[in-house]
Protein backbone atom coordinates (compact mmCIF):
# COMPACT_ATOMS: atom_id res chain seq x y z
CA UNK A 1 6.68 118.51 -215.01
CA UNK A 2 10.32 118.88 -212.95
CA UNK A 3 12.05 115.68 -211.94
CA UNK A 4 13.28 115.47 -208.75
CA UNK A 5 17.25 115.34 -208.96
CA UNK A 6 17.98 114.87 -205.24
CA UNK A 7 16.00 111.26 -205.38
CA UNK A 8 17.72 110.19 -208.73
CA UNK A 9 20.84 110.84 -207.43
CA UNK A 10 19.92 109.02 -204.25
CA UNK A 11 18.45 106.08 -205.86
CA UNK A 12 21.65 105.58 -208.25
CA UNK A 13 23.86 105.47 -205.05
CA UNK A 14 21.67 103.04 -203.33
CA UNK A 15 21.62 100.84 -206.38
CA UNK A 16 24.83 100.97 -206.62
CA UNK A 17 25.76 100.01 -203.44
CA UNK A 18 23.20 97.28 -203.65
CA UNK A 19 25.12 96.25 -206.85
CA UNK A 20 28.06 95.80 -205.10
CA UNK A 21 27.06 94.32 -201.76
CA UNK A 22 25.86 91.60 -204.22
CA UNK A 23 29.37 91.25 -206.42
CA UNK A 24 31.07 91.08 -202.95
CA UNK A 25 28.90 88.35 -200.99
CA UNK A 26 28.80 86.27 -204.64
CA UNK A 27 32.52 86.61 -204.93
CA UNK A 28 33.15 85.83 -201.39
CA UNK A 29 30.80 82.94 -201.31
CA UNK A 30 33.05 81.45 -204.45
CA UNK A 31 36.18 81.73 -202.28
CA UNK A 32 34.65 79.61 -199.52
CA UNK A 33 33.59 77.33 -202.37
CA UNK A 34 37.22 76.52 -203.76
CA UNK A 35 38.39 76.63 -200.32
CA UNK A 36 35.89 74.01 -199.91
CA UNK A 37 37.32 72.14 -203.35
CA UNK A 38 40.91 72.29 -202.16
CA UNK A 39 40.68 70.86 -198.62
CA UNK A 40 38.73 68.41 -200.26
CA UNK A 41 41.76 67.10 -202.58
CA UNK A 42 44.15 67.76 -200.46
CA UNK A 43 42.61 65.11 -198.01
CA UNK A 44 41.78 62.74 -200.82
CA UNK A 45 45.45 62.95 -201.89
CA UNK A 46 46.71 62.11 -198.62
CA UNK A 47 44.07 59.21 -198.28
CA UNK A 48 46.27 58.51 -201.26
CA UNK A 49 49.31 58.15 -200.72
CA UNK A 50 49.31 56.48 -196.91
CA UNK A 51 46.75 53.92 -198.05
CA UNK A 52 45.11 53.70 -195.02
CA UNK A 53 44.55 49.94 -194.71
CA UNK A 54 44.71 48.78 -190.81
CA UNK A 55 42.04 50.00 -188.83
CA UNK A 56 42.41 50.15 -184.92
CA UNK A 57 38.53 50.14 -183.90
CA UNK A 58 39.03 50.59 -180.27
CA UNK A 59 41.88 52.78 -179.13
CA UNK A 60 43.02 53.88 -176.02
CA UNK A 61 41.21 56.97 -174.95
CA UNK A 62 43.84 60.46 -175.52
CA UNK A 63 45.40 61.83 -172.62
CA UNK A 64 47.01 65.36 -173.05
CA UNK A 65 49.93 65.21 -174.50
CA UNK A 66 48.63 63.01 -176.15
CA UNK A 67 51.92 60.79 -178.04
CA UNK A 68 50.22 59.03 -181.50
CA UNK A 69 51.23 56.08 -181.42
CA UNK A 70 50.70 55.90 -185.25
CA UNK A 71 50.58 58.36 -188.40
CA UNK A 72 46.80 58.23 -189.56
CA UNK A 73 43.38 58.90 -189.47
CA UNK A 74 42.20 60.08 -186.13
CA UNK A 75 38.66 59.97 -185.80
CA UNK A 76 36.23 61.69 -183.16
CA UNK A 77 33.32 61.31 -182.07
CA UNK A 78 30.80 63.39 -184.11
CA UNK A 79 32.78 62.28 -187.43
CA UNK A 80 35.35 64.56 -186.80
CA UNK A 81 38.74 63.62 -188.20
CA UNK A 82 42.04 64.86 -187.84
CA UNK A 83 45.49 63.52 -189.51
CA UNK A 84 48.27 62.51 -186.42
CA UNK A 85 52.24 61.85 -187.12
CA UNK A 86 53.64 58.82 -184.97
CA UNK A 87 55.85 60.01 -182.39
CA UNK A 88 54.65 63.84 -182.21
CA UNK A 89 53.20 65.23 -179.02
CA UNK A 90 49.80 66.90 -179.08
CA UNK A 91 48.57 69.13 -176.11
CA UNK A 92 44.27 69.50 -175.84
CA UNK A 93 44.45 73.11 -177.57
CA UNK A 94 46.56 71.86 -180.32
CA UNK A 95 43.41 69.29 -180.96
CA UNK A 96 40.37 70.40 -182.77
CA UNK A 97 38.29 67.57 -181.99
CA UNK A 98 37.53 67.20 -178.70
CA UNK A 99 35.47 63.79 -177.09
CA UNK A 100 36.14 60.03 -177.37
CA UNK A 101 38.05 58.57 -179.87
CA UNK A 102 36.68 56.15 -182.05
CA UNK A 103 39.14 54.63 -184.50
CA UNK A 104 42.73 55.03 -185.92
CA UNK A 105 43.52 54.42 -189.34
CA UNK A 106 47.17 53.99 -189.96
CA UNK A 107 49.44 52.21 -193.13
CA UNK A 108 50.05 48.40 -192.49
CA UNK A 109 53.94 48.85 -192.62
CA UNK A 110 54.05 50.76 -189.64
CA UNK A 111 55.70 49.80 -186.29
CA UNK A 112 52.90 48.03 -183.82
């Protein structure tokens, strides 16, 4: 009985390569994952330190450049958040969330 040495040696390639499609796609997915875990702090930290404790529930709607009129929470319709500084002017590409805004969140001590 005579093995067939061209298919062993094809099979070991293709399991190999199947081995390390795998190692890649589980290593990549654990970047994205701590990615994931860092944003994630980062935000709580800042949540944090401003202490977020006035709420603004209807704002004037943004007009580009837009000029925040406080440093806080932004947020978007469709939950979508994004942190402004008071004072700094924001053009519509510059600002990821697009729609009406919903409520500011800013620190008590700052100028209304």
């Amino acid at each position: 009985m005579k093995l067939n040495n061209k298919g062993f040696a094809i099979t070991a390639v293709l399991y190999g390569l199947l081995i390390l499609f795998v190692i890649l796609i589980g290593s990549y997915l654990t970047l994205l994952g701590t990615k994931k875990s860092r944003i994630d702090t980062v935000t709580s930290d800042i949540e944090k330190d401003y202490e977020f404790n006035k709420e603004i529930t209807n704002p004037i709607q943004p007009n580009y450049p837009y000029d925040a009129p406080y440093t806080g929470k932004y947020i978007f319709e469709n939950n979508c958040v994004m942190y402004l500084y008071k004072g700094e002017s924001y053009e519509s590409d510059e600002m990821n969330c697009t729609g009406k805004l919903e409520k500011i969140l800013y620190h008590g001590d700052s100028d209304e």
